[in-house]
Protein backbone atom coordinates (compact mmCIF):
# COMPACT_ATOMS: atom_id res chain seq x y z
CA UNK A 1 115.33 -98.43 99.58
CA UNK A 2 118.35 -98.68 97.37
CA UNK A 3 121.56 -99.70 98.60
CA UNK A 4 124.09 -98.00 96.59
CA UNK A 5 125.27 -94.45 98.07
CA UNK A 6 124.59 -92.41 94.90
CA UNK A 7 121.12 -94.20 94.29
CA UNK A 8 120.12 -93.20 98.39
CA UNK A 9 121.02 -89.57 97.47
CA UNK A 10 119.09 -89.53 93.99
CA UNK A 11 115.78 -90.73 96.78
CA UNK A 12 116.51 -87.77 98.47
CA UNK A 13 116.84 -85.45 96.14
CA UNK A 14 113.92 -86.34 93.98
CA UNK A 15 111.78 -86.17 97.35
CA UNK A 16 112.74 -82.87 98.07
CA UNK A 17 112.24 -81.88 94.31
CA UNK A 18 108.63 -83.59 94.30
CA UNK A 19 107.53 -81.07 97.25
CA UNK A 20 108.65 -78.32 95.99
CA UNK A 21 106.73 -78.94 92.51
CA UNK A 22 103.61 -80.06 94.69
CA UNK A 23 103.98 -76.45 96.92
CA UNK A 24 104.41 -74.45 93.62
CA UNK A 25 101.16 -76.63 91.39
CA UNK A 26 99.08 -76.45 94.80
CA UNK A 27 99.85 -72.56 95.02
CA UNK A 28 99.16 -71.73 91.30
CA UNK A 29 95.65 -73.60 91.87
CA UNK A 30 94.74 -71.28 94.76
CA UNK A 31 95.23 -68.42 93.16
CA UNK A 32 93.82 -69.31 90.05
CA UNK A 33 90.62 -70.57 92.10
CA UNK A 34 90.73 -66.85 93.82
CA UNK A 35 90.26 -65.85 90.21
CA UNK A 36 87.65 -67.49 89.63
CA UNK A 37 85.39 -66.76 92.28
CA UNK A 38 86.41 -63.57 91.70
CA UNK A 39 85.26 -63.79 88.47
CA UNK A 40 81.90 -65.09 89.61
CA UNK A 41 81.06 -62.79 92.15
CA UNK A 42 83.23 -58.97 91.44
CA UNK A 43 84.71 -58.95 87.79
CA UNK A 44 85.66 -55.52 88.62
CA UNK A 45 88.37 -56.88 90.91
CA UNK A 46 89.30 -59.97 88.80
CA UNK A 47 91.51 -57.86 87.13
CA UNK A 48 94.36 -57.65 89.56
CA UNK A 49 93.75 -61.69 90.85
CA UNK A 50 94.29 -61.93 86.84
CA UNK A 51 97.62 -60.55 86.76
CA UNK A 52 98.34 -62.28 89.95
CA UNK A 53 97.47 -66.31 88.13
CA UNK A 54 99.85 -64.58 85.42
CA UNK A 55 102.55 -63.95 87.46
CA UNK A 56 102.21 -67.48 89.62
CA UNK A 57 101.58 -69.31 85.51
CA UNK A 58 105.12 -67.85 84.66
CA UNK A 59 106.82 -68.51 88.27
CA UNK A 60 105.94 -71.98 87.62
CA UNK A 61 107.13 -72.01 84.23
CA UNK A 62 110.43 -70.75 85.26
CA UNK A 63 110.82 -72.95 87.56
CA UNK A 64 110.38 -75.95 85.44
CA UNK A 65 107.12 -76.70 86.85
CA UNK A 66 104.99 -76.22 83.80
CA UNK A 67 105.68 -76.47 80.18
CA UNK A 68 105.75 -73.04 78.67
CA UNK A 69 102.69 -73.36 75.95
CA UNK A 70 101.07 -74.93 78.81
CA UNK A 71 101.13 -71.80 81.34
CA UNK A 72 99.98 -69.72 77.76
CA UNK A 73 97.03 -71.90 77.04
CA UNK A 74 95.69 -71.34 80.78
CA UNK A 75 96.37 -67.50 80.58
CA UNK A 76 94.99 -67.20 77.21
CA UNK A 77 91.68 -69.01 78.89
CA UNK A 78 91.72 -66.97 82.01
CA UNK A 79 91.45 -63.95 79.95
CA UNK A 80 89.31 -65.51 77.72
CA UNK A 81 86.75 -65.82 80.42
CA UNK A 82 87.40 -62.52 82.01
CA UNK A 83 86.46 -61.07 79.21
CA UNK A 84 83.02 -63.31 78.84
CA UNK A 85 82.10 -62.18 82.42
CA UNK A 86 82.83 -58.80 81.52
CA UNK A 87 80.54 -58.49 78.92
């Protein structure tokens, strides 16, 4: 533990910061897991879980979570394999 006042409250901060990035990561896996069972099972529903991972992918991204590109690369292969179970 440090000793230095300013150092103590950088601890806390970064603690409460690390949660709050593990709640939002943990989150976007659920509901992109949700997806893809839906995926598995109904494809007709995936649709709206879809939109759903979209909305959590760019929630995380605005929050600083996720790098932009990266939240694009997962929705561009969610869709991609919507689309695959679709067909």
């Amino acid at each position: 533990m440090p000793n230095i006042k300013s150092a103590i409250k950088r601890v806390k901060v970064n603690e409460k910061k690390n949660l709050r990035n593990r709640m939002i990561k943990s989150s976007l896996k659920t509901t992109i897991k949700k997806f893809d069972a839906a995926v598995a099972e109904e494809p007709t529903q995936a649709q709206a879980l879809l939109n759903d991972s979209f909305s959590a992918l760019d929630k995380a991204v605005a929050k600083g979570v996720l790098h932009k590109n990266a939240a694009n690369r997962k929705k561009a292969r969610l869709a991609k394999r919507l689309a695959k179970a679709a067909n």
